[in-house]
C-alpha atoms as a PDB file:
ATOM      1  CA  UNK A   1     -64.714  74.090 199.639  1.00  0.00           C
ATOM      2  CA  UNK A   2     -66.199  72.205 202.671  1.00  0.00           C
ATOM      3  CA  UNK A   3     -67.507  69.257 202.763  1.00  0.00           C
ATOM      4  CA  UNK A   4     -69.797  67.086 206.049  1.00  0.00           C
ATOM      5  CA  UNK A   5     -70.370  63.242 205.451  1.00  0.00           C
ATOM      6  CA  UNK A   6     -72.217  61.239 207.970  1.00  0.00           C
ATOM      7  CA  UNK A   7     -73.443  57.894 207.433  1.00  0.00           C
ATOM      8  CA  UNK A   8     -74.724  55.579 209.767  1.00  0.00           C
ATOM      9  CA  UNK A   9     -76.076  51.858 209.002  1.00  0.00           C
ATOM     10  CA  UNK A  10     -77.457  49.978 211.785  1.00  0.00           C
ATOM     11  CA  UNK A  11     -79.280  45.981 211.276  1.00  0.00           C
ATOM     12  CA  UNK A  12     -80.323  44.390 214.056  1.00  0.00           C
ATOM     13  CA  UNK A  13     -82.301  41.095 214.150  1.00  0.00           C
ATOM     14  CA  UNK A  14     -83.772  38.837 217.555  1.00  0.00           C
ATOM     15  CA  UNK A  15     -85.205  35.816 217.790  1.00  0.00           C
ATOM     16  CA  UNK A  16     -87.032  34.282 221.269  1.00  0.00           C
ATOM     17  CA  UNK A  17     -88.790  30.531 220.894  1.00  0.00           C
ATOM     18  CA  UNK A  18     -89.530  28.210 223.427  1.00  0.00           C
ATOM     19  CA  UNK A  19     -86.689  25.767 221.384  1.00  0.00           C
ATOM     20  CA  UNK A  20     -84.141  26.448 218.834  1.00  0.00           C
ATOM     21  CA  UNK A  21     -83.913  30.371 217.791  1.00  0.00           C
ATOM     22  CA  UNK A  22     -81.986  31.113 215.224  1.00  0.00           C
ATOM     23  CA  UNK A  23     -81.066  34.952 213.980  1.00  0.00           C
ATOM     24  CA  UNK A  24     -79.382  36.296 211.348  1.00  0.00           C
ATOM     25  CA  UNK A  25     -78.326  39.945 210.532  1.00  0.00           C
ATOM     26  CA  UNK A  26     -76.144  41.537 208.332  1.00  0.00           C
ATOM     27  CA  UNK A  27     -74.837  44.835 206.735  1.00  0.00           C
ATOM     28  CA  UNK A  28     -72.585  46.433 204.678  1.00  0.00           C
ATOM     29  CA  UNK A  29     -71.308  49.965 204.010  1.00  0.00           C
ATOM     30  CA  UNK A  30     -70.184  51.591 200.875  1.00  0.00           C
ATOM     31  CA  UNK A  31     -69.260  54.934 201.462  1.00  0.00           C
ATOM     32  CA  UNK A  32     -66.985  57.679 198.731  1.00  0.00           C
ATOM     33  CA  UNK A  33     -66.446  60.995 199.480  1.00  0.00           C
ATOM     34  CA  UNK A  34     -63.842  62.396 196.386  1.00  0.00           C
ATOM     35  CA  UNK A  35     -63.419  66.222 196.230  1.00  0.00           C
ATOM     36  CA  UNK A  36     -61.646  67.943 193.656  1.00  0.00           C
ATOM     37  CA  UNK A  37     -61.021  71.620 193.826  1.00  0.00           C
ATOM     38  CA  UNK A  38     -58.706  74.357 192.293  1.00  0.00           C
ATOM     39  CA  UNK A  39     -57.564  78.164 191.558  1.00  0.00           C
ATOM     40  CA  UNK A  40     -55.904  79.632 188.447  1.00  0.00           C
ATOM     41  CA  UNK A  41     -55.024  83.324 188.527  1.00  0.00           C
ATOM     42  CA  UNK A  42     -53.580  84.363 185.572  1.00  0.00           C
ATOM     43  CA  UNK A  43     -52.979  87.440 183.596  1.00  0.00           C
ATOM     44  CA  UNK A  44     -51.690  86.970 180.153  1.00  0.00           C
ATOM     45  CA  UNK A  45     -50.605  88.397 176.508  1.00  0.00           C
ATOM     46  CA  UNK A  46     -51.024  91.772 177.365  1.00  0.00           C
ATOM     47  CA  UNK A  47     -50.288  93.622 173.981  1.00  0.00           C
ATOM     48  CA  UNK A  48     -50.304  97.280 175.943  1.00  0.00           C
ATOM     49  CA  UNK A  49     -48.007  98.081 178.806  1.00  0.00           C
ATOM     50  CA  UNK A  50     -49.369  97.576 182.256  1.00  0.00           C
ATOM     51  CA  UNK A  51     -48.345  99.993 184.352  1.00  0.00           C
ATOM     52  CA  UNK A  52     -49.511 100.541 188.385  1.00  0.00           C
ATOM     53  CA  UNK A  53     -49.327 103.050 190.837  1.00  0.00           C
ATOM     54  CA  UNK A  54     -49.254 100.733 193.493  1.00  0.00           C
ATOM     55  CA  UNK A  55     -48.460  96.928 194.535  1.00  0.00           C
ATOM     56  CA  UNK A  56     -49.411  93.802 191.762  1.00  0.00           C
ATOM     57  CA  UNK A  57     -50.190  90.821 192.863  1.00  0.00           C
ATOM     58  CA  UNK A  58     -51.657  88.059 191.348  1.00  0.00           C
ATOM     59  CA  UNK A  59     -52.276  85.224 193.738  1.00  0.00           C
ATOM     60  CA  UNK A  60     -54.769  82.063 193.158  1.00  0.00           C
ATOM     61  CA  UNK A  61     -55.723  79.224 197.019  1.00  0.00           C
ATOM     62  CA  UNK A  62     -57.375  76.661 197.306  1.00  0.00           C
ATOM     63  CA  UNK A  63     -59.139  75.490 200.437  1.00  0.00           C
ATOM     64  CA  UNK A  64     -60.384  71.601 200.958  1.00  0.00           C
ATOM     65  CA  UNK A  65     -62.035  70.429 204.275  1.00  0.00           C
ATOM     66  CA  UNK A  66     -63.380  67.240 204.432  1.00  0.00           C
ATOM     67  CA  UNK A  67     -64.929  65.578 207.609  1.00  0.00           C
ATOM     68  CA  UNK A  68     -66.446  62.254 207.195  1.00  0.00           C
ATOM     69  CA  UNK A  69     -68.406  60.009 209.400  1.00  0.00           C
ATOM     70  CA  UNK A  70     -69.357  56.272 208.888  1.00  0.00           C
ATOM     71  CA  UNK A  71     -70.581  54.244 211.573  1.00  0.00           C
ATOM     72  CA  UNK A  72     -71.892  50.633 211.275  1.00  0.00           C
ATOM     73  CA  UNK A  73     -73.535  48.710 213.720  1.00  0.00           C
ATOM     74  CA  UNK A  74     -74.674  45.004 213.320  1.00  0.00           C
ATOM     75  CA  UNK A  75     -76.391  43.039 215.966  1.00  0.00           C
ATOM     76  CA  UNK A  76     -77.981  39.952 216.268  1.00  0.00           C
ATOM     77  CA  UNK A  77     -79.391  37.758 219.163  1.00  0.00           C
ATOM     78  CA  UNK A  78     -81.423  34.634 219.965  1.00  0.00           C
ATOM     79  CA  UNK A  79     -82.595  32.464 223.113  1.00  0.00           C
ATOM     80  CA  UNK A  80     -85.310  30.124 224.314  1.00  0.00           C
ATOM     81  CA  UNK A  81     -87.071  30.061 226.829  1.00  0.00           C
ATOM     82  CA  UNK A  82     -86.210  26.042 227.073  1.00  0.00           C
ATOM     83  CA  UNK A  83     -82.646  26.158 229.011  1.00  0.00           C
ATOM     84  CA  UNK A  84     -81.511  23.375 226.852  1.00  0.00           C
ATOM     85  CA  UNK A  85     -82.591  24.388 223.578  1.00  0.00           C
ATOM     86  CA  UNK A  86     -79.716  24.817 221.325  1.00  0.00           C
ATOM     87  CA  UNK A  87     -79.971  28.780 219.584  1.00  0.00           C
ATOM     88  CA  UNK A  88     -77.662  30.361 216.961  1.00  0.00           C
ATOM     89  CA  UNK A  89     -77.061  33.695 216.079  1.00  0.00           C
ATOM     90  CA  UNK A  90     -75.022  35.237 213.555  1.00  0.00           C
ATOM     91  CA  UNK A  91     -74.136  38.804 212.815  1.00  0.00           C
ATOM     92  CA  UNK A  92     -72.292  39.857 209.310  1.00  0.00           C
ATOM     93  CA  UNK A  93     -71.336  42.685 207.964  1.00  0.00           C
ATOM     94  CA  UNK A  94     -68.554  45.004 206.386  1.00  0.00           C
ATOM     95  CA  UNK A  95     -67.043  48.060 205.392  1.00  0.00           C
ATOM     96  CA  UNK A  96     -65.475  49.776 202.367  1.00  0.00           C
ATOM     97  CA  UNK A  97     -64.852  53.616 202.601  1.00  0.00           C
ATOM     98  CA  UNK A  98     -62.595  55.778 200.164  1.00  0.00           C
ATOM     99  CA  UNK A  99     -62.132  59.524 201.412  1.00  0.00           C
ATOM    100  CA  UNK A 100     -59.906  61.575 198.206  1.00  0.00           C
ATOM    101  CA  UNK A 101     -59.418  64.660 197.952  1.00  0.00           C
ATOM    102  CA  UNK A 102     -57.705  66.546 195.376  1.00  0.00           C
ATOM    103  CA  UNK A 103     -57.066  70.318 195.064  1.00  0.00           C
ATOM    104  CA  UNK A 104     -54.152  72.740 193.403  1.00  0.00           C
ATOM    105  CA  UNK A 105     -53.537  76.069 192.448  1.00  0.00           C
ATOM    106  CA  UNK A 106     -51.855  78.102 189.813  1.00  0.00           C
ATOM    107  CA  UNK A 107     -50.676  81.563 189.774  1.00  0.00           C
ATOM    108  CA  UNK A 108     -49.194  83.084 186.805  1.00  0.00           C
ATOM    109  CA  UNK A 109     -47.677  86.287 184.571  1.00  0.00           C
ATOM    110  CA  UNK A 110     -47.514  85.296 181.143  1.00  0.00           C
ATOM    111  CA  UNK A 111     -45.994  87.636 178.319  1.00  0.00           C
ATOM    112  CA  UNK A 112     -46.986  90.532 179.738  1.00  0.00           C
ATOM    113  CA  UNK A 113     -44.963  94.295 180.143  1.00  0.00           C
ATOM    114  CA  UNK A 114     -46.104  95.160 184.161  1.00  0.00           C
ATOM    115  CA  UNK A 115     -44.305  98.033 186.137  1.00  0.00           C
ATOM    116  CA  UNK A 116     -45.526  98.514 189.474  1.00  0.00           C
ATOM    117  CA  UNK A 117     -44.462  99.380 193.455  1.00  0.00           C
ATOM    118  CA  UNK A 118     -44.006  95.737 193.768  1.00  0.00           C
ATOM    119  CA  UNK A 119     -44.918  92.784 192.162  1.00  0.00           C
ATOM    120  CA  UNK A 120     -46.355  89.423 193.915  1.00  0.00           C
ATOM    121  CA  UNK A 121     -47.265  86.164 192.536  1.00  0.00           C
ATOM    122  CA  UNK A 122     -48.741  83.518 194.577  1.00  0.00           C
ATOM    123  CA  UNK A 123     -50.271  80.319 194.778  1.00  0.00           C
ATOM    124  CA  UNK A 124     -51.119  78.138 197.575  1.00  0.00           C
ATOM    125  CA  UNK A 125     -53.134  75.457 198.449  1.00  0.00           C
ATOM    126  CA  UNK A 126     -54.272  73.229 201.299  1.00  0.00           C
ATOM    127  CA  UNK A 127     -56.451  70.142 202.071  1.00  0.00           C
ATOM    128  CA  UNK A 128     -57.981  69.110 205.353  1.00  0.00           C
ATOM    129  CA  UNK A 129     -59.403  65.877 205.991  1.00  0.00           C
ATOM    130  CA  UNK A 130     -60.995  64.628 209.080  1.00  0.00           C
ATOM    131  CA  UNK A 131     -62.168  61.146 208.693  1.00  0.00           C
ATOM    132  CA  UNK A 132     -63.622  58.253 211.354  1.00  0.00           C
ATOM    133  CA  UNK A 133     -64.876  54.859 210.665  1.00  0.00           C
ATOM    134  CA  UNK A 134     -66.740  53.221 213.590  1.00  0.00           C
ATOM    135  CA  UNK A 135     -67.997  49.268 213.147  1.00  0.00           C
ATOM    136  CA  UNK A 136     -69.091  46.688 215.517  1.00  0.00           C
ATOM    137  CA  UNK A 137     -70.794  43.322 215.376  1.00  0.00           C
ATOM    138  CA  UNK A 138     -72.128  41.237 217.949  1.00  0.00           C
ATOM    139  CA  UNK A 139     -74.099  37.764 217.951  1.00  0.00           C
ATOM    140  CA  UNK A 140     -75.544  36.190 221.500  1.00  0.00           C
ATOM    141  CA  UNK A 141     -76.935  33.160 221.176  1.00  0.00           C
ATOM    142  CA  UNK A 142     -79.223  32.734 224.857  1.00  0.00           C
ATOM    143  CA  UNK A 143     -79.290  29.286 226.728  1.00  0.00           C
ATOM    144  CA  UNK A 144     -77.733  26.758 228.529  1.00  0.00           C
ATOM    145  CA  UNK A 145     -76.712  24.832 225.880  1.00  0.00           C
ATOM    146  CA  UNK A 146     -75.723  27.372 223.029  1.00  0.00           C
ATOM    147  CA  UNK A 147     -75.523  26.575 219.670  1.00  0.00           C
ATOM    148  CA  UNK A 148     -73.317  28.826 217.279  1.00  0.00           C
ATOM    149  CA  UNK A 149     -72.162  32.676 218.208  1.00  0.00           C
ATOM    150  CA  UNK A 150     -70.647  34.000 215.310  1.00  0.00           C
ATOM    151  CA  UNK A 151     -69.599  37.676 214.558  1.00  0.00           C
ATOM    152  CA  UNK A 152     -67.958  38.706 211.585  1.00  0.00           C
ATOM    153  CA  UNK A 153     -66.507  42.161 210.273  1.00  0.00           C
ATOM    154  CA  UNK A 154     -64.516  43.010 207.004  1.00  0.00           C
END
């Protein structure tokens, strides 16, 4: 199983007054990607014998591949056109992201009678994951006098 996540949040917000701007912006990401796979191969309770000319095998895999994307981008600005207007700006925003995956396999001969060449049982599994998380904030407050700049991330 394969699996593509992309998400990608972006809040922006600018203010521009002759004399005290203010802008706020904020945003917040919740992303879960949670794959569960598996393979059973099984043979079982035969009540006849099994018998083969050739090679057995019983084999179960199990392929995960995740690749996951989150970006966030929060950006906020102000100024006046009055050099000595105090402005403010304030950007906010956060990210939570959970990437699980879960996977297995089983591979099994079970009260059976088998005669063959050869006789393989197998099982294998594997997981990829390829995961990025991307987040910036900014806040510019314009003017000569500046008020409050303020940036936060979580």
């Amino acid at each position: 199983m394969e699996a593509v996540a992309l998400l990608t949040n972006e809040a922006s917000a600018e203010a521009s007054t002759f004399h005290g701007s203010e802008s706020t912006s904020a945003g917040f990401v919740l992303a879960s990607n949670m794959i569960a796979g598996g393979s059973t191969a099984v043979l079982a309770n035969t009540t006849a014998p099994v018998l083969a000319l050739g090679a057995v095998e019983i084999s179960a895999e199990d392929k995960l591949t995740l690749d996951a994307v989150v970006k966030l981008v929060v950006e906020s600005s102000s100024g006046s056109t009055n050099p000595f207007s105090k402005d403010g700006a304030k950007a906010i925003g956060g990210l939570a992201v959970r990437n699980d995956l879960i996977g297995g396999g089983a591979a099994e001969l079970t009260n059976v009678n088998l005669a063959g060449a050869s006789v393989v049982v197998r099982s294998s599994e594997s997981s990829v994951m390829d995961a990025s998380v991307d987040a910036e904030f900014s806040a510019d407050s314009g003017g000569l006098d500046s008020g409050i700049s303020l940036a936060v991330g979580a």
